[in-house]
N, C-alpha and C. Protein backbone atom coordinates (compact mmCIF):
# COMPACT_ATOMS: atom_id res chain seq x y z
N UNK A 1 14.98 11.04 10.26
CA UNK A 1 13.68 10.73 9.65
C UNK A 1 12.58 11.02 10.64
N UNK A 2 11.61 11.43 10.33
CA UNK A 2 10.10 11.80 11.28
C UNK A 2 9.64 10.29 11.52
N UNK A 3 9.79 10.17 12.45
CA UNK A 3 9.18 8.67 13.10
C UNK A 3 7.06 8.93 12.96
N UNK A 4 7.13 10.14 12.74
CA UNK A 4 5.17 10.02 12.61
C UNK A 4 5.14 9.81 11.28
N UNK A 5 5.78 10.23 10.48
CA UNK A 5 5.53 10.12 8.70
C UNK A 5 5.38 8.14 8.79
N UNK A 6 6.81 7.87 9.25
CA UNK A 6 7.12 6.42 9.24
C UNK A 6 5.31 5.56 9.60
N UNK A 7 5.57 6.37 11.11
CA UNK A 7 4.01 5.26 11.77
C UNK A 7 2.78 5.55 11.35
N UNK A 8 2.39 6.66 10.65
CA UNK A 8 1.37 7.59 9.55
C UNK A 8 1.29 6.48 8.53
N UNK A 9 2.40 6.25 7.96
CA UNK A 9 2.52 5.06 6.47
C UNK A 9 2.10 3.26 7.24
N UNK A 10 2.90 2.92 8.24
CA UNK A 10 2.58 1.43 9.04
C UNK A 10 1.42 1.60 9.20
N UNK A 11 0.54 2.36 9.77
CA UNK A 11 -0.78 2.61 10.12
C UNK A 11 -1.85 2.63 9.05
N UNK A 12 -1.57 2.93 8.06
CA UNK A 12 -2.60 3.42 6.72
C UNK A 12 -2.47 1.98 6.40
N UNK A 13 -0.80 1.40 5.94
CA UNK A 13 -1.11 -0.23 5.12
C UNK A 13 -1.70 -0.59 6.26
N UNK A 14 -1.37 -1.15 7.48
CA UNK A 14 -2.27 -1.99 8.27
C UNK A 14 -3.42 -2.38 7.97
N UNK A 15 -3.66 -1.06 8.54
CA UNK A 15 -5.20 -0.58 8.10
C UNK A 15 -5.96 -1.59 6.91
N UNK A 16 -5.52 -1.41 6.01
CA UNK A 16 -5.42 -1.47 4.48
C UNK A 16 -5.75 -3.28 4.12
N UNK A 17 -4.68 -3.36 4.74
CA UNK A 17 -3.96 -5.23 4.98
C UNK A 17 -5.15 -5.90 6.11
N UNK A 18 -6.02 -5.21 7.21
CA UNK A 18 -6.33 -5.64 8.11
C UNK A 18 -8.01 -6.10 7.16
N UNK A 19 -8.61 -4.95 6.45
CA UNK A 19 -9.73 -4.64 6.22
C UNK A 19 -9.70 -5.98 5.08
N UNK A 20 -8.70 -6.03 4.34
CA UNK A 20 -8.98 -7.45 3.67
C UNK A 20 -8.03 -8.63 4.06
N UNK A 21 -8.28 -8.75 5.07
CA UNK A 21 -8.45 -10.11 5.77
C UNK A 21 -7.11 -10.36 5.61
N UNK A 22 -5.67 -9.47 5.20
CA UNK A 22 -4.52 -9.86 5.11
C UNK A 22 -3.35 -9.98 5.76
N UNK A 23 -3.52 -9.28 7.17
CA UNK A 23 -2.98 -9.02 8.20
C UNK A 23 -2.37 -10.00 8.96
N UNK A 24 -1.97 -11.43 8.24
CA UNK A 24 -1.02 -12.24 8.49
C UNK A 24 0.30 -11.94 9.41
N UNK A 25 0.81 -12.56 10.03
CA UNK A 25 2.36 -12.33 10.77
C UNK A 25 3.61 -12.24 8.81
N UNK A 26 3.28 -13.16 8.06
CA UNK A 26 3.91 -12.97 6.93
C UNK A 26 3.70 -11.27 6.35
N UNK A 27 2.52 -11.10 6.30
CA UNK A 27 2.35 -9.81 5.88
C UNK A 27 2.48 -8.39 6.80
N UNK A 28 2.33 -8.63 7.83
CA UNK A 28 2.83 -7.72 8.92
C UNK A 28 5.24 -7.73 8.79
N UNK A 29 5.17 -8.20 8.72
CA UNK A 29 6.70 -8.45 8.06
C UNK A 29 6.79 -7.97 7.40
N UNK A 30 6.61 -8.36 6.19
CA UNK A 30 6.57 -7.24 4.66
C UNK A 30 6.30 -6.04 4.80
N UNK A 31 5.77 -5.48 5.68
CA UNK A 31 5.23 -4.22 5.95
C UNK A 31 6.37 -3.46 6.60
N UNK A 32 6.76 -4.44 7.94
CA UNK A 32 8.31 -3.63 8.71
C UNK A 32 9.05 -3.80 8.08
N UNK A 33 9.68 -4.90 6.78
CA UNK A 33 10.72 -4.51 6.16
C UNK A 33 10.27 -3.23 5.22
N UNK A 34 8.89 -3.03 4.45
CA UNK A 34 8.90 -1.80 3.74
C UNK A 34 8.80 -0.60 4.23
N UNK A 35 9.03 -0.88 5.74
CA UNK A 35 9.24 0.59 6.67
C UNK A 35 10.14 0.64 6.83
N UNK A 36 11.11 -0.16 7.14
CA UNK A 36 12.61 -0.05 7.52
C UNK A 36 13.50 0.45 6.03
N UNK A 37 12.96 -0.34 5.10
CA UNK A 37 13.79 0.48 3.84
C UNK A 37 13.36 1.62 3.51
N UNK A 38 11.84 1.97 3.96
CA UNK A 38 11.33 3.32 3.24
C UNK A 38 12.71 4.31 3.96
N UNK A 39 12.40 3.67 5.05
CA UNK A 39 13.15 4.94 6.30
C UNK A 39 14.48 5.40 5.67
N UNK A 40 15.44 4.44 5.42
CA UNK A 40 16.30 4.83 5.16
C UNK A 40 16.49 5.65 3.89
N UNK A 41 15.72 5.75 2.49
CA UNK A 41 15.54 6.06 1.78
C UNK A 41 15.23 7.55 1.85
N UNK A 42 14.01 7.93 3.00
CA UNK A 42 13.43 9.13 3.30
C UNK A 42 15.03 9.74 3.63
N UNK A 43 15.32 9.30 3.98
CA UNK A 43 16.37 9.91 5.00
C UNK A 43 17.82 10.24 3.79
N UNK A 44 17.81 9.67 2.70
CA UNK A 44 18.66 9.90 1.78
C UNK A 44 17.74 11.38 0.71
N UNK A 45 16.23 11.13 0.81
CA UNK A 45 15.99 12.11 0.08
C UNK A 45 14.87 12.61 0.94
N UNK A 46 15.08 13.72 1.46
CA UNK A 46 14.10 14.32 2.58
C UNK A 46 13.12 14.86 1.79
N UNK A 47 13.27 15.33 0.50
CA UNK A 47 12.30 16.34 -0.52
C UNK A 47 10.95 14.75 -0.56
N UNK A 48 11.47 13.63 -0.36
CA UNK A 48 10.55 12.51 -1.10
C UNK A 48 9.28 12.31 0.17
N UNK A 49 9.63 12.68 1.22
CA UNK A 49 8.84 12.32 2.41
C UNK A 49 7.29 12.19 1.92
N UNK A 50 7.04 12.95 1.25
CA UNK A 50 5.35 12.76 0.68
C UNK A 50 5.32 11.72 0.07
N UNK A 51 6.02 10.70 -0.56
CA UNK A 51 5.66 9.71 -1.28
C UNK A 51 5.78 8.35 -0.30
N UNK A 52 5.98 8.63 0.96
CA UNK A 52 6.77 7.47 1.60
C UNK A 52 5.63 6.26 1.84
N UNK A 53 4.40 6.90 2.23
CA UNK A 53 3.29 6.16 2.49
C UNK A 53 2.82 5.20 1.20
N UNK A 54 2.98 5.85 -0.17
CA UNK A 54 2.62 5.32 -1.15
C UNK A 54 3.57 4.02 -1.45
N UNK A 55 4.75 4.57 -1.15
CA UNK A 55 5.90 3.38 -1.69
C UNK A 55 5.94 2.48 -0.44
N UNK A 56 5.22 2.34 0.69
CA UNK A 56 5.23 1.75 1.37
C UNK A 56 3.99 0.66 0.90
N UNK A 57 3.14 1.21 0.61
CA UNK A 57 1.98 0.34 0.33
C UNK A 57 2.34 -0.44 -0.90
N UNK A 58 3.29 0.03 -1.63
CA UNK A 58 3.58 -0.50 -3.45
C UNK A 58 4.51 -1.73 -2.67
N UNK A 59 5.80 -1.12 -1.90
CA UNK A 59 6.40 -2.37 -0.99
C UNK A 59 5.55 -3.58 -0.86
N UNK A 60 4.79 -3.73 0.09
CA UNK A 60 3.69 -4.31 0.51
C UNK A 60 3.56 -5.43 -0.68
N UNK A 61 2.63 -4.31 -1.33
CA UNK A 61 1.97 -4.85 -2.48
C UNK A 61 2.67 -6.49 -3.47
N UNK A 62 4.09 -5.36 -3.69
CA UNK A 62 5.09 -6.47 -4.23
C UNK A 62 5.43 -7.89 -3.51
N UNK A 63 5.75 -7.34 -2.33
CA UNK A 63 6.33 -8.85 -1.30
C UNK A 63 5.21 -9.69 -1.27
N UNK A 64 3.83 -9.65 -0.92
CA UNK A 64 2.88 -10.38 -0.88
C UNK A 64 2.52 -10.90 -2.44
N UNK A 65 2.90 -10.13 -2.97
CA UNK A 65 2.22 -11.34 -4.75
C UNK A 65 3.49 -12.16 -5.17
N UNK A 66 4.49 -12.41 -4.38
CA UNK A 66 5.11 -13.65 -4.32
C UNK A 66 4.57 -14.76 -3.58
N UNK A 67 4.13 -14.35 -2.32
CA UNK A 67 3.81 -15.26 -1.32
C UNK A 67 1.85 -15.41 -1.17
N UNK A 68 1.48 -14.43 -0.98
CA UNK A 68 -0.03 -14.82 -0.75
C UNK A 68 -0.94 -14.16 -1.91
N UNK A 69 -0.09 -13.62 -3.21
CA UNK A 69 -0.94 -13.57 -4.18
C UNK A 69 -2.11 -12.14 -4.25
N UNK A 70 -2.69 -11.97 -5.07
CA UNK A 70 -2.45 -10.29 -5.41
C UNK A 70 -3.25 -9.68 -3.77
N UNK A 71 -2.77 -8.61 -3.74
CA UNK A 71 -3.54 -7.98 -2.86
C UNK A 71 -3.22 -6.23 -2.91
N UNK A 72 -4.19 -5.26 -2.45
CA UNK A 72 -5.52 -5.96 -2.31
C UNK A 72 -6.23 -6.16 -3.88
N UNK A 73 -7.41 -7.31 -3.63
CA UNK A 73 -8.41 -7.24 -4.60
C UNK A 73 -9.46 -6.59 -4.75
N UNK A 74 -9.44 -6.26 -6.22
CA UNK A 74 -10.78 -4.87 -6.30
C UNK A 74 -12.17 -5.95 -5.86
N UNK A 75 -13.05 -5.21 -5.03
CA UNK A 75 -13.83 -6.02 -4.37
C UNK A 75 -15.72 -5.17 -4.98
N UNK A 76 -15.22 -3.82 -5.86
CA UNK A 76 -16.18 -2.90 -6.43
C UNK A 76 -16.85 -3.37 -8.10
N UNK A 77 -16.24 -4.46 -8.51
CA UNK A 77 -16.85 -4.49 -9.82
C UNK A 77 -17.42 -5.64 -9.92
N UNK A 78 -18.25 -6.23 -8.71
CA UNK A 78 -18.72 -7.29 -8.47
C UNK A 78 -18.47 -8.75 -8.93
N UNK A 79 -19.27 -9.47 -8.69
CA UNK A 79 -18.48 -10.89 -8.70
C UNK A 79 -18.49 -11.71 -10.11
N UNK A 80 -19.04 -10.82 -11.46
CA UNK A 80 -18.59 -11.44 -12.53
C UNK A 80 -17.65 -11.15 -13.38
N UNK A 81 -17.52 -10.07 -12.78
CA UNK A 81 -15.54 -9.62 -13.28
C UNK A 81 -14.59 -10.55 -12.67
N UNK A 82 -13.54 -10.10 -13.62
CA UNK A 82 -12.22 -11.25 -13.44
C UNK A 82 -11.65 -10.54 -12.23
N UNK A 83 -11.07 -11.60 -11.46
CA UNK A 83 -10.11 -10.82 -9.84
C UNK A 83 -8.88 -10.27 -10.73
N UNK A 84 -8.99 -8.62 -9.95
CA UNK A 84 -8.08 -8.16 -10.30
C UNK A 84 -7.91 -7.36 -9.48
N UNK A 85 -6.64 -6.87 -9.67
CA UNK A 85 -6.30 -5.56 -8.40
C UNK A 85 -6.33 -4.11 -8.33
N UNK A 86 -6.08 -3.95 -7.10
CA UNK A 86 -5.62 -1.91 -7.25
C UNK A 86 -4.39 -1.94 -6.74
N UNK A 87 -4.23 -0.94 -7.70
CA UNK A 87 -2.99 -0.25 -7.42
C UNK A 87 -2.89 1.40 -7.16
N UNK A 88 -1.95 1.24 -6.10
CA UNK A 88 -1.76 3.11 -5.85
C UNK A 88 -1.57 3.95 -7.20
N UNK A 89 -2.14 5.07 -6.87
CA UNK A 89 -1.86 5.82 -7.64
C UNK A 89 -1.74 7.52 -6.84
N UNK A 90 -0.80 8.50 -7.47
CA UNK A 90 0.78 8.81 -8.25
C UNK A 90 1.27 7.02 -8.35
N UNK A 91 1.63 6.90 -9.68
CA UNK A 91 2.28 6.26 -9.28
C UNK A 91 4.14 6.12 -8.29
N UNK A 92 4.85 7.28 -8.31
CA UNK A 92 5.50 7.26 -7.47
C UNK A 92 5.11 7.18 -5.54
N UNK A 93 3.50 6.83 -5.80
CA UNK A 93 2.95 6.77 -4.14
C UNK A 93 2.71 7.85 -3.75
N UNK A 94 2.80 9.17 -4.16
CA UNK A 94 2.24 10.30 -3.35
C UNK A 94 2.28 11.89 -4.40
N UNK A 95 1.88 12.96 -3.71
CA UNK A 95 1.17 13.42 -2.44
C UNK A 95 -0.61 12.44 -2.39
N UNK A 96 -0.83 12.21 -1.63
CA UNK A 96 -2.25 11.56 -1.26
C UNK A 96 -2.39 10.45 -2.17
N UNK A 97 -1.81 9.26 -1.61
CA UNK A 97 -1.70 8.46 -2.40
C UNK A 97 -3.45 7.59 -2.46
N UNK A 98 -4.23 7.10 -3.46
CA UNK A 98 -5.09 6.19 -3.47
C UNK A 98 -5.37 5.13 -4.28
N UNK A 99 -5.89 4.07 -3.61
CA UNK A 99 -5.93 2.54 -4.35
C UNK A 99 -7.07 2.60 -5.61
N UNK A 100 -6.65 2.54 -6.73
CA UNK A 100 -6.92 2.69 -8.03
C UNK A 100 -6.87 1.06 -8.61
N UNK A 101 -8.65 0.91 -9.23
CA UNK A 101 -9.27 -0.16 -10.27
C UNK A 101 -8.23 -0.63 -11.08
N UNK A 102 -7.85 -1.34 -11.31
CA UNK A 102 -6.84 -1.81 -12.61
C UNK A 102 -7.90 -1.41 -13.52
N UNK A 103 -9.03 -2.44 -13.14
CA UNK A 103 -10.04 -2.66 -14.77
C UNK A 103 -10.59 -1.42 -14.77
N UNK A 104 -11.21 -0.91 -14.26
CA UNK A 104 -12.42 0.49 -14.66
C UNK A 104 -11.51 1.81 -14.17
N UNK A 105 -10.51 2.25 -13.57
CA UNK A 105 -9.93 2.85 -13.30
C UNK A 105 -10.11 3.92 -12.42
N UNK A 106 -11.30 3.23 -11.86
CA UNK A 106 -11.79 4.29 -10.19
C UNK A 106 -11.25 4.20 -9.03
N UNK A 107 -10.88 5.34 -8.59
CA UNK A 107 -10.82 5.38 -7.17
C UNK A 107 -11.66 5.09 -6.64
N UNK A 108 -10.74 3.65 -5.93
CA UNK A 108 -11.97 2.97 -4.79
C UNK A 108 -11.74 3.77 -2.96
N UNK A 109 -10.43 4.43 -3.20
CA UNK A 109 -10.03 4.37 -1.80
C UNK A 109 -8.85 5.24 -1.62
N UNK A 110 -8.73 6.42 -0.40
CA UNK A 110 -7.76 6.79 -0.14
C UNK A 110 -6.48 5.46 -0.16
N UNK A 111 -5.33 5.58 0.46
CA UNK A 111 -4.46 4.81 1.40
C UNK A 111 -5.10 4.76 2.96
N UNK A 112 -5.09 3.23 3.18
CA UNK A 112 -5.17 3.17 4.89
C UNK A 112 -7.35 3.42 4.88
N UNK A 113 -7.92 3.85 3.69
CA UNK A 113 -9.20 3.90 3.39
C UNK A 113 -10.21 2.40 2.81
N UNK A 114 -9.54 1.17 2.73
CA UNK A 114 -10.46 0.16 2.87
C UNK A 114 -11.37 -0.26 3.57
């Protein structure tokens, strides 16, 4: 597996996780386990390597709305809309994956772009 693809994807969620205030030791976890499984995965399908960043952030995404509840929140349709989230979009996470409005359906943001 390309260890830069790997730290390319840790680096973008960080990023991502840091800018809204989520960058917890719980959520920094969730993140190395969704690197450690991406890895092995890449490594079963080498053609997938472009999506790895995306399914890393969808990882993410999932483990934390058990524990600290949705993230991230769309923070663009101001404060009399209902909290709601983005989600990546391809949805398989890539090529160029970006965090997509649930409600209005804009790109707010590359990956690793919060």
């Amino acid at each position: 597996m390309d260890a830069a693809l790997l730290l390319d994807a840790r680096a973008r969620v960080l990023h991502d996780l840091d800018a809204r205030q989520i960058a917890t030791p719980s959520a920094v976890s969730a993140l190395e386990d969704a690197i450690a499984e991406r890895a092995w995965w890449a490594d079963q399908w080498p053609e997938g390597r472009v999506y790895v960043a995306g399914l890393v952030a969808q990882d993410v995404q999932d483990a934390l709305f058990a524990t600290a509840g949705r993230w991230p929140v769309c923070l663009d349709c101001g404060e009399d809309a209902p909290v709601h989230s983005l989600f990546i979009s391809p949805d398989l996470g890539g090529p160029d994956p970006v965090w997509v409005c649930e409600e209005s359906g804009d790109i707010v943001a590359p990956l690793g772009g919060l």
